[in-house]
Protein backbone atom coordinates (compact mmCIF):
# COMPACT_ATOMS: atom_id res chain seq x y z
CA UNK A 1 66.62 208.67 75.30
CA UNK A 2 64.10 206.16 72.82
CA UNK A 3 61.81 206.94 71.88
CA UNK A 4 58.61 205.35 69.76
CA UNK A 5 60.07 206.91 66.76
CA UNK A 6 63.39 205.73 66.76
CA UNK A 7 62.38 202.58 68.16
CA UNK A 8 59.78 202.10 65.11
CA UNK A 9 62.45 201.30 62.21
CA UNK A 10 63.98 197.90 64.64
CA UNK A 11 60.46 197.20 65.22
CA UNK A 12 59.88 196.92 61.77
CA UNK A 13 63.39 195.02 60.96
CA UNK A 14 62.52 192.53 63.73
CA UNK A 15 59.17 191.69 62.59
CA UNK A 16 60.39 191.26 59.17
CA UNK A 17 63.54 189.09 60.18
CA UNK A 18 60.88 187.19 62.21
CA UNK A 19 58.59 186.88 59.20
CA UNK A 20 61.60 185.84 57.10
CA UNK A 21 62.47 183.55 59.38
CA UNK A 22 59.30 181.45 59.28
CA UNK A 23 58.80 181.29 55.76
CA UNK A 24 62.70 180.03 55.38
CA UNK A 25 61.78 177.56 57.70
CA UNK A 26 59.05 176.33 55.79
CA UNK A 27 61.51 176.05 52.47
CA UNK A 28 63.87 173.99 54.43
CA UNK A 29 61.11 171.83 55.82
CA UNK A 30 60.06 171.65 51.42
CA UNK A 31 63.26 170.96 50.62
CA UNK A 32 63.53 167.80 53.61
CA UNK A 33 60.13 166.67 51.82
CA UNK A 34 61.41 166.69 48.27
CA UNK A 35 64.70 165.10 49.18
CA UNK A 36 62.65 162.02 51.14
CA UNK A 37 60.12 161.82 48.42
CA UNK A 38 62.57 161.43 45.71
CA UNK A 39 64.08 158.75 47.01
CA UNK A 40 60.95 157.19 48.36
CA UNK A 41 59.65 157.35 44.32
CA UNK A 42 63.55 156.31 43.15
CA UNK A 43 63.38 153.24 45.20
CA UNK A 44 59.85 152.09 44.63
CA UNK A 45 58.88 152.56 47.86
CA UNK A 46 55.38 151.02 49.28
CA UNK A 47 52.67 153.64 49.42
CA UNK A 48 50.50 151.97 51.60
CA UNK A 49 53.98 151.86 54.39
CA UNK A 50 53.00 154.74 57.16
CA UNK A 51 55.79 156.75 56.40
CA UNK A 52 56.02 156.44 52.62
CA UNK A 53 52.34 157.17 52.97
CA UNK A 54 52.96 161.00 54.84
CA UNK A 55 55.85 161.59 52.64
CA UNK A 56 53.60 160.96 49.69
CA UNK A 57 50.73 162.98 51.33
CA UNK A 58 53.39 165.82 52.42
CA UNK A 59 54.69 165.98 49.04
CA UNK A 60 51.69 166.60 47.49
CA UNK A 61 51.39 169.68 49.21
CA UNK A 62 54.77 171.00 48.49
CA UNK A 63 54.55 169.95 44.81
CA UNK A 64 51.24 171.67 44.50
CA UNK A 65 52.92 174.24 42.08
CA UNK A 66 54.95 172.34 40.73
CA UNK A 67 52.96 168.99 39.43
CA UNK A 68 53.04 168.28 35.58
CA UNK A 69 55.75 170.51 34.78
CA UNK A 70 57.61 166.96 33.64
CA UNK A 71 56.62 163.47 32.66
CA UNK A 72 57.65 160.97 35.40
CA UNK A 73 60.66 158.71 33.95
CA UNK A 74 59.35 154.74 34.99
CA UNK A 75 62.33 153.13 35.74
CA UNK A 76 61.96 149.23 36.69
CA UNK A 77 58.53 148.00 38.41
CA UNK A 78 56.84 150.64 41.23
CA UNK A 79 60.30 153.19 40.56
CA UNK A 80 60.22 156.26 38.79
CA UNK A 81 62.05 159.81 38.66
CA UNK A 82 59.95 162.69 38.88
CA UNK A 83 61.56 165.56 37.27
CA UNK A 84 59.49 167.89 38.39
CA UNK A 85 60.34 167.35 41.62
CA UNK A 86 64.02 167.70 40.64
CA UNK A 87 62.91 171.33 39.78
CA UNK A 88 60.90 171.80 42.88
CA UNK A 89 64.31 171.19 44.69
CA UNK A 90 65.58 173.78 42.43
CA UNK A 91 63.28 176.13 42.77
CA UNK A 92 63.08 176.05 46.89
CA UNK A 93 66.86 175.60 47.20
CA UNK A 94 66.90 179.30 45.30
CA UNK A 95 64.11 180.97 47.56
CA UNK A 96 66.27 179.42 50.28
CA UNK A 97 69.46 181.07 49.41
CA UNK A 98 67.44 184.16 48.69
CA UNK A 99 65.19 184.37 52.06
CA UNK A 100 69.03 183.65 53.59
CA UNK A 101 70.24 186.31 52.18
CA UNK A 102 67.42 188.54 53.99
CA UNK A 103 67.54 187.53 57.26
CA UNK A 104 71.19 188.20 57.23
CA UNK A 105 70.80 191.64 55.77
CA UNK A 106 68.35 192.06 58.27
CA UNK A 107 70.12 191.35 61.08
CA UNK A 108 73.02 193.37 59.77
CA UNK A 109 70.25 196.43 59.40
CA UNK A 110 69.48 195.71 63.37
CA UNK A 111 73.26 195.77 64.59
CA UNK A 112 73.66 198.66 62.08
CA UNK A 113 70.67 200.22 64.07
CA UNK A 114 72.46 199.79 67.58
CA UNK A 115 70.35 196.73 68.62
CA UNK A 116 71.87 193.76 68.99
CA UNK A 117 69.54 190.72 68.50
């Protein structure tokens, strides 16, 4: 028979994988952002365009840590490549791989546990 103590350690591992799961969300979700915004910068993309424009807001968010690590390289007119968000991608592909690496150790935890899912 369960009961609320040896139900309280898959509580806990659900929760977390839960937790886990939203924040690796959020990283993939950065990472779609950085990928659209480099290119968007690369190409000399028009700011005042709808969607360059929440790209450009979006980014700002996600580049919040990350903003004047690097110079921006101008390339020809509006285009330039912004190294730091080269890094950014870096950094979030890591914590992606990482947070990954949690939720499957997690779930393995669970099953180990005798809960499936």
């Amino acid at each position: 028979m369960e009961t609320a103590t040896t139900m309280a350690p898959v509580a806990v591992a659900r929760v977390a994988r839960a937790l886990t799961y939203l924040v690796y969300t959020f990283v993939v979700v950065a990472m779609v952002l950085l990928l659209l915004g480099f290119f968007l910068l690369s190409f000399g993309a028009n700011p005042d365009a709808p969607f360059a424009e929440w790209v450009y807001r979006s980014l700002t968010r996600v580049m919040a840590p990350f903003r004047g690590l690097f110079e921006p390289v101008p390339l020809d007119g509006r285009s330039v490549v912004d190294v730091s968000i080269l890094f950014a991608m870096i950094v979030y592909g890591l914590a992606a791989l990482v947070l990954r690496a949690l939720i499957g150790w997690l779930t393995d935890r669970i099953a180990e546990m005798g809960y499936a899912r």
